[in-house]
C-alpha atoms as a PDB file:
ATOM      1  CA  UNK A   1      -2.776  -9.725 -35.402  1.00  0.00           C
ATOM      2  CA  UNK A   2      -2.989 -12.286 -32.742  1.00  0.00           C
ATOM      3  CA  UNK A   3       0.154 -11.579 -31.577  1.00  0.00           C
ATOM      4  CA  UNK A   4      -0.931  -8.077 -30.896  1.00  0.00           C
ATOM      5  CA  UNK A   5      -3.945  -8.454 -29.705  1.00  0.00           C
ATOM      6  CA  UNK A   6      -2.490 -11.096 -26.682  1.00  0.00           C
ATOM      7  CA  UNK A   7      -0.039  -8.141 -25.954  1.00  0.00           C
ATOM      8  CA  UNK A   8      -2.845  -5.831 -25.965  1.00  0.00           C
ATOM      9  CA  UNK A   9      -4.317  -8.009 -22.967  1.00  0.00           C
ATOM     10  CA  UNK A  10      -1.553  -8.103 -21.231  1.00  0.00           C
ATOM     11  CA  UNK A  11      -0.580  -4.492 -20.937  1.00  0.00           C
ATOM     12  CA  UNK A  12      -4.541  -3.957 -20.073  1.00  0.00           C
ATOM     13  CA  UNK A  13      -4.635  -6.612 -17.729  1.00  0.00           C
ATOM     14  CA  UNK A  14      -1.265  -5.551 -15.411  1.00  0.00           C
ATOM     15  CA  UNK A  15      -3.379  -1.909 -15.500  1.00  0.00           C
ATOM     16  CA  UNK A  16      -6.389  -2.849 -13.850  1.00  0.00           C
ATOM     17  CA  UNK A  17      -4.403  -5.386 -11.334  1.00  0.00           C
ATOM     18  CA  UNK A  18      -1.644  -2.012 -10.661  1.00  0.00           C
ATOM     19  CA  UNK A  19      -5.186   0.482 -10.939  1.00  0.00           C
ATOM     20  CA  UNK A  20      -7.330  -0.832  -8.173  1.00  0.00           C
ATOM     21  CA  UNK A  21      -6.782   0.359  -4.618  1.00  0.00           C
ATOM     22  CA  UNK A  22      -5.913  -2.148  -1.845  1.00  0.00           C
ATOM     23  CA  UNK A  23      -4.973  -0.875   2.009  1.00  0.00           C
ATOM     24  CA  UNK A  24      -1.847  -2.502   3.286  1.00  0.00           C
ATOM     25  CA  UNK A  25      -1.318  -0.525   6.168  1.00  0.00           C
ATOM     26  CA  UNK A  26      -3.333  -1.215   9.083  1.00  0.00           C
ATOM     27  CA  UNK A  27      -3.853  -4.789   9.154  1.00  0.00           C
ATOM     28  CA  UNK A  28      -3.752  -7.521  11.833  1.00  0.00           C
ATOM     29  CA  UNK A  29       0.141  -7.621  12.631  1.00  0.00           C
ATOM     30  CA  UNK A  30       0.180  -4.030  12.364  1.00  0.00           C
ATOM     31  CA  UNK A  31      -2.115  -1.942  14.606  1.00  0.00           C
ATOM     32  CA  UNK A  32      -2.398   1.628  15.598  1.00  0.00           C
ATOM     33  CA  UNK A  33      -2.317   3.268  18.602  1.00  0.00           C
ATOM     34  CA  UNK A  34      -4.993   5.824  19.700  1.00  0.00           C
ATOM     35  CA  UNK A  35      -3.729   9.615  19.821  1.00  0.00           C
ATOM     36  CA  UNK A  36      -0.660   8.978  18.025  1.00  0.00           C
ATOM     37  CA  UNK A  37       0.014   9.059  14.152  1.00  0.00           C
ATOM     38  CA  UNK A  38       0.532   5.964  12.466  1.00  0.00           C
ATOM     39  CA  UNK A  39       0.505   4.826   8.676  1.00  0.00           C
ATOM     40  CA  UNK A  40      -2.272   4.421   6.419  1.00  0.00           C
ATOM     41  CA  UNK A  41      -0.561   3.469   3.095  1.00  0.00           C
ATOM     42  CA  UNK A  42      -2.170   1.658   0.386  1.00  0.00           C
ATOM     43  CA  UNK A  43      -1.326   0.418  -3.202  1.00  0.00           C
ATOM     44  CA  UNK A  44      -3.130   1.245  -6.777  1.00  0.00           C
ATOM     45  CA  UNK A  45      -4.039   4.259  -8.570  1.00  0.00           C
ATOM     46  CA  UNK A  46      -8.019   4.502  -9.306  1.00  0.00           C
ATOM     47  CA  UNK A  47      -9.614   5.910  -8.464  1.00  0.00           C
ATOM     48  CA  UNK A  48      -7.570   9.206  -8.443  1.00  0.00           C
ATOM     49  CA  UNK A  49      -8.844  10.321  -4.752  1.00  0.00           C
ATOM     50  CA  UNK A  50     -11.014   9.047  -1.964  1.00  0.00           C
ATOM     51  CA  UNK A  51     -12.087   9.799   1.357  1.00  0.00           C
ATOM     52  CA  UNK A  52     -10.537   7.752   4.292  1.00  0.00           C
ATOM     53  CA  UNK A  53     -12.898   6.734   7.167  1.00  0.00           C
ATOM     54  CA  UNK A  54     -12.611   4.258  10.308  1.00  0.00           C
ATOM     55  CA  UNK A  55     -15.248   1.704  10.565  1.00  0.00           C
ATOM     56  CA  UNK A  56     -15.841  -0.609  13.770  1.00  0.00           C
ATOM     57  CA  UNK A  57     -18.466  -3.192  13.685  1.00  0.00           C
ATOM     58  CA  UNK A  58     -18.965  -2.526  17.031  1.00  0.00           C
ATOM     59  CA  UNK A  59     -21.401   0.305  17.916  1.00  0.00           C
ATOM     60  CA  UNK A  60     -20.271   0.107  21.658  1.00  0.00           C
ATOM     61  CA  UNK A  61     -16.911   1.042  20.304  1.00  0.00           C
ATOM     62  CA  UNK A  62     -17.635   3.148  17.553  1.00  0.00           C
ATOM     63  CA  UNK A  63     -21.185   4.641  16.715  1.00  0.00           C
ATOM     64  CA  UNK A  64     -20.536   5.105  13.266  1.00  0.00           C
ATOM     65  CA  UNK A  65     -18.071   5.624  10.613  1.00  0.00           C
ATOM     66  CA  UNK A  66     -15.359   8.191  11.383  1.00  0.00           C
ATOM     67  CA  UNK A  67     -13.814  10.442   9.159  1.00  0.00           C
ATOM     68  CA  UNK A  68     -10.315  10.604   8.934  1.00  0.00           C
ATOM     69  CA  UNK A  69      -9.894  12.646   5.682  1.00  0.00           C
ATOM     70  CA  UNK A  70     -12.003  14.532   2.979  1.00  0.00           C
ATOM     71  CA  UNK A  71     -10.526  14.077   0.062  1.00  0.00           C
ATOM     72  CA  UNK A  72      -6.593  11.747  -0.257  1.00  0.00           C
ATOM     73  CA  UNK A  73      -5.067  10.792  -3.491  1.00  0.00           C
ATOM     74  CA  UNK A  74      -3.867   8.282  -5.009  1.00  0.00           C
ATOM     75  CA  UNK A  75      -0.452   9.050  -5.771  1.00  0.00           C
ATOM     76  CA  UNK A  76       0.488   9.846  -2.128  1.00  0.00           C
ATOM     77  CA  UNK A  77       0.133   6.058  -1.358  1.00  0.00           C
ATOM     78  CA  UNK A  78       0.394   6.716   2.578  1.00  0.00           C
ATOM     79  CA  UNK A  79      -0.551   9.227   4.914  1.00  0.00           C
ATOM     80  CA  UNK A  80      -0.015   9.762   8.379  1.00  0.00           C
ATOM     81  CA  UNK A  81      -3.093   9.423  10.186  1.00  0.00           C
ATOM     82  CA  UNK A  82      -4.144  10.325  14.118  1.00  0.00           C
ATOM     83  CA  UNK A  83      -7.704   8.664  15.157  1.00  0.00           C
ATOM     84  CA  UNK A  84      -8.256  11.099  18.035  1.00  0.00           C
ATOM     85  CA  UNK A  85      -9.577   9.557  21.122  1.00  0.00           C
ATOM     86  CA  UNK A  86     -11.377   6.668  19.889  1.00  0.00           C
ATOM     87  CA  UNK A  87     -12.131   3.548  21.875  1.00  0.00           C
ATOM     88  CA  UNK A  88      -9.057   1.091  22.000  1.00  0.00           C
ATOM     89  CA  UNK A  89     -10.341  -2.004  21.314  1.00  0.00           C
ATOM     90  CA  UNK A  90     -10.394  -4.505  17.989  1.00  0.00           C
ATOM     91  CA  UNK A  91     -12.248  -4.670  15.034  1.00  0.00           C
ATOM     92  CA  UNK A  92     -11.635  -1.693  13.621  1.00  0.00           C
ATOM     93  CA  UNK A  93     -11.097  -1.387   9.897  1.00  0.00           C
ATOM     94  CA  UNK A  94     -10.329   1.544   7.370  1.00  0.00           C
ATOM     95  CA  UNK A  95     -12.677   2.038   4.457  1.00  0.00           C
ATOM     96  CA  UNK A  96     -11.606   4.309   1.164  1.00  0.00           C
ATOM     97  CA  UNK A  97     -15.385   5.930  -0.318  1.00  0.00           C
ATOM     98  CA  UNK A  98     -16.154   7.781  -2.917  1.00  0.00           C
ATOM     99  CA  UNK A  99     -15.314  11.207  -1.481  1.00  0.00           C
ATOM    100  CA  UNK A 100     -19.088  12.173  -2.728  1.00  0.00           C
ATOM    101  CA  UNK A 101     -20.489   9.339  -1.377  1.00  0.00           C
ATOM    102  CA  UNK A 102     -19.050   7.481   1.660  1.00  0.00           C
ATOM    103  CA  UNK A 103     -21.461   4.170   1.175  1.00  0.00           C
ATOM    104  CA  UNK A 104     -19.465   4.033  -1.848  1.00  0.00           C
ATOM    105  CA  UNK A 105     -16.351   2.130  -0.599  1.00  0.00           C
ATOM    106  CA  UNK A 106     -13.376   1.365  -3.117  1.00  0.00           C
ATOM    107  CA  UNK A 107     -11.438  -0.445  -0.738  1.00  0.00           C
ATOM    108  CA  UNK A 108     -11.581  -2.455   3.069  1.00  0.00           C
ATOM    109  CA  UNK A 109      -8.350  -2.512   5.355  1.00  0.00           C
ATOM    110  CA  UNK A 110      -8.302  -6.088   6.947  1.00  0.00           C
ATOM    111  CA  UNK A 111      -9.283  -6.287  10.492  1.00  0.00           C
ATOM    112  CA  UNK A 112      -6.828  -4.498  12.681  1.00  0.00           C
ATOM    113  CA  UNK A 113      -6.389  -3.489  16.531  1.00  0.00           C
ATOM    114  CA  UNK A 114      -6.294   0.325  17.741  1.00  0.00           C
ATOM    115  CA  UNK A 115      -3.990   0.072  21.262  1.00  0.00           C
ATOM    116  CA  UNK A 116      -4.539   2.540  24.222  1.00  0.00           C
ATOM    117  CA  UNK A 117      -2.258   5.697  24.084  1.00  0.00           C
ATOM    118  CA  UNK A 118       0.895   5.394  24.510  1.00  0.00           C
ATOM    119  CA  UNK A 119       1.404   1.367  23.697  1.00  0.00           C
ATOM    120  CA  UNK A 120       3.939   0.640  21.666  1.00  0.00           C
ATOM    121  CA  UNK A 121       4.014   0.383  17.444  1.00  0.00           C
ATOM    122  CA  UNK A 122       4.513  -3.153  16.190  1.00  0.00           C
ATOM    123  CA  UNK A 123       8.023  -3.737  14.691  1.00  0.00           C
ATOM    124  CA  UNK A 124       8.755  -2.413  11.251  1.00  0.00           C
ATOM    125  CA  UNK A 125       9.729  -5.114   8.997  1.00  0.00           C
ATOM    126  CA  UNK A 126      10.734  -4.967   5.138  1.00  0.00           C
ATOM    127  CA  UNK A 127       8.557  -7.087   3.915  1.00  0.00           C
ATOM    128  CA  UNK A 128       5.427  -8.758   4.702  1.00  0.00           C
ATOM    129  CA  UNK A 129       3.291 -11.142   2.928  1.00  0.00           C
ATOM    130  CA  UNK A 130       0.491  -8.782   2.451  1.00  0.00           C
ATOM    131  CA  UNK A 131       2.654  -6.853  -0.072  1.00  0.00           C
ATOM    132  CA  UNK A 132       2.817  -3.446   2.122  1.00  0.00           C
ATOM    133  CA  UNK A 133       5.759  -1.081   0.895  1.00  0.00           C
ATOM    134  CA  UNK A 134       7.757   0.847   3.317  1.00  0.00           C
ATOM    135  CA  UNK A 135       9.718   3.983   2.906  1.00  0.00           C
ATOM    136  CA  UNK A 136      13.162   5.013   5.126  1.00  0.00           C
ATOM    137  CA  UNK A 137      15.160   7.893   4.869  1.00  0.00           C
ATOM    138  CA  UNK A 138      19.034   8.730   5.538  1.00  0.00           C
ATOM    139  CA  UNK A 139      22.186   8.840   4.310  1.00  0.00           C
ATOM    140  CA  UNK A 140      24.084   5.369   3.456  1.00  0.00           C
ATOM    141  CA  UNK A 141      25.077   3.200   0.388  1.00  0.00           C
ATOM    142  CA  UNK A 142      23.153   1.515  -2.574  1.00  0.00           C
ATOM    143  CA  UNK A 143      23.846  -0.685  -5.500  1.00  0.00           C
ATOM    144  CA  UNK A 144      21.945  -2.176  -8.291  1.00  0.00           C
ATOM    145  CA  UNK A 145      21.711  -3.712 -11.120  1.00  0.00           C
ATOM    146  CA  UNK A 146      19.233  -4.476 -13.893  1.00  0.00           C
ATOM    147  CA  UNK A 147      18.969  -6.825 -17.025  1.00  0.00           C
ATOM    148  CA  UNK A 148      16.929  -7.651 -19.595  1.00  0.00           C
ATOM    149  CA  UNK A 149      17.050 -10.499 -22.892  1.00  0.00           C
ATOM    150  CA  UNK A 150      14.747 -12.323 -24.756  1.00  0.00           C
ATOM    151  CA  UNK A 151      14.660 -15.247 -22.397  1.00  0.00           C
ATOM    152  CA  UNK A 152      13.602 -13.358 -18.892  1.00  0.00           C
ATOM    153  CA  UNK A 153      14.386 -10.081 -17.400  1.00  0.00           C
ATOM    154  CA  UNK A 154      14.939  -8.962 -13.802  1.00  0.00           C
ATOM    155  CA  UNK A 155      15.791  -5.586 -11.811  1.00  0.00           C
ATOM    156  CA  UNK A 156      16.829  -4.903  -8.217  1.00  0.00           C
ATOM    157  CA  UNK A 157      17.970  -2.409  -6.117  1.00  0.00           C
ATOM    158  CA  UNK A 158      19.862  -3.174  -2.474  1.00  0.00           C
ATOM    159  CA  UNK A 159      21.146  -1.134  -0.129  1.00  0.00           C
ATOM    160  CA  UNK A 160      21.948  -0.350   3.777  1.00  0.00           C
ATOM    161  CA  UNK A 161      20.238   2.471   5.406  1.00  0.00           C
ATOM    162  CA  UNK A 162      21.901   4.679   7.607  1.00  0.00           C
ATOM    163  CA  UNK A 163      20.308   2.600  10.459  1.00  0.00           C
ATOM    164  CA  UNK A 164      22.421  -0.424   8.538  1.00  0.00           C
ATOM    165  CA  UNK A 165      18.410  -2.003   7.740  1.00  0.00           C
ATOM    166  CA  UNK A 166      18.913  -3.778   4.625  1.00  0.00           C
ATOM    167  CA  UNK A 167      16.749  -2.211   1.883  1.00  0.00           C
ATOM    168  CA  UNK A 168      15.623  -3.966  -1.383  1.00  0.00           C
ATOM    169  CA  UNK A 169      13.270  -2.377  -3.797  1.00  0.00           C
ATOM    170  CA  UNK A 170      12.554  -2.111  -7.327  1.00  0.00           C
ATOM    171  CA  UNK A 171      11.315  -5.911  -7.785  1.00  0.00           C
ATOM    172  CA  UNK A 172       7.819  -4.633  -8.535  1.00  0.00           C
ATOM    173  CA  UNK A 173       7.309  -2.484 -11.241  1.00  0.00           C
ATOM    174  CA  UNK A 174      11.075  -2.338 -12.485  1.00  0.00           C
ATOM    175  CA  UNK A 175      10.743  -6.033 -13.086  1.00  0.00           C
ATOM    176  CA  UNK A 176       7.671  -6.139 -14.774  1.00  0.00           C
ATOM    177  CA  UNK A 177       9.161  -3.121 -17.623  1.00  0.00           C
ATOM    178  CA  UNK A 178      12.159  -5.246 -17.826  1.00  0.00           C
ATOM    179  CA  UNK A 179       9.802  -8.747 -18.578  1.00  0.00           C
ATOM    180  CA  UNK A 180       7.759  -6.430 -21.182  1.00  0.00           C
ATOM    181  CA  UNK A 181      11.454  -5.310 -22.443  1.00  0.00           C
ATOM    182  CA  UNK A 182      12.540  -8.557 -23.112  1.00  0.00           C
ATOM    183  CA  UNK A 183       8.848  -9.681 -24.200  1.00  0.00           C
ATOM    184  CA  UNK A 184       9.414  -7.170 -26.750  1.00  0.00           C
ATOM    185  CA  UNK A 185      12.870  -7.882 -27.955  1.00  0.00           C
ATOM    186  CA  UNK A 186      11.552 -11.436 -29.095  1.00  0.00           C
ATOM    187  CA  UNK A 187       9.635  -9.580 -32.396  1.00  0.00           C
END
């Protein structure tokens, strides 16, 4: 019974770390640039849908907050987002509200930078310390493997894109089923 109920904490504690929302995508070292789409991608699952807005602490640069969408889900985890014409300046971040209720805010984007039109994007990296995922496209090659046993478990994908960018996915999630696998397999 204790047993059980330890496992039953576990599986309810990796929900509600994997459930709540958290904004990756803008932050500091990656800022967007006004009149031009960039990313908005964020990570977790509830709630389902939320409004997106742009907030500046700065009512010289922005009045107030700034809708950017009515209603976004969850599951799309990024969106490609154009601000308009607003002010390029710092201090900006995004919020995600309640879509009923925009004081109601699920989740805060760090502090991030809006550049004038027609600045360049920061570089594109693979990974980042703030956990951001990134998605590619194209033709090219991939291998994998996965394992699982009673003493530890581990999954991983790698592959070149069609750009030749090394691509490695599949840690996350794929290695936490594997560690419950194996978890398992002990009883």
């Amino acid at each position: 019974m204790k047993f059980s109920l330890t496992i039953s904490t576990l599986f309810l504690s990796l929900g509600v770390i994997s459930a709540q929302l958290t904004v990756t995508e803008p932050r500091a070292d990656h800022w967007w640039v006004a009149q031009s789409l960039n990313t908005l991608a964020w990570e977790g699952s509830s709630p389902d849908q939320f409004s997106v807005f742009l907030s500046n602490s700065d009512t010289n640069v922005l009045t107030s907050i700034l809708a950017l969408t009515s209603v976004t889900y969850a599951y799309d985890r990024s969106k490609t987002i154009n601000p308009g014409g607003v002010t390029p300046s710092g201090g900006y971040t995004i919020l995600l509200t309640n879509p009923l209720n925009s004081s109601d805010v699920y989740a805060k984007s760090e502090t991030f930078e809006i550049k004038a039109v027609g600045s360049t994007y920061p570089p594109q990296d693979s990974s980042s310390s703030s956990g951001s995922s990134a998605a590619a496209s194209g033709s090219g090659t991939a291998s994998g493997s996965a394992t699982s046993s009673a003493a530890g478990a581990s999954a991983s994908s790698t592959g070149l894109n069609s750009a030749g960018t090394k691509l490695d996915v599949g840690k996350g999630l794929m290695g936490v089923i594997s560690l419950i696998g194996g978890v398992l397999a002990l009883f």
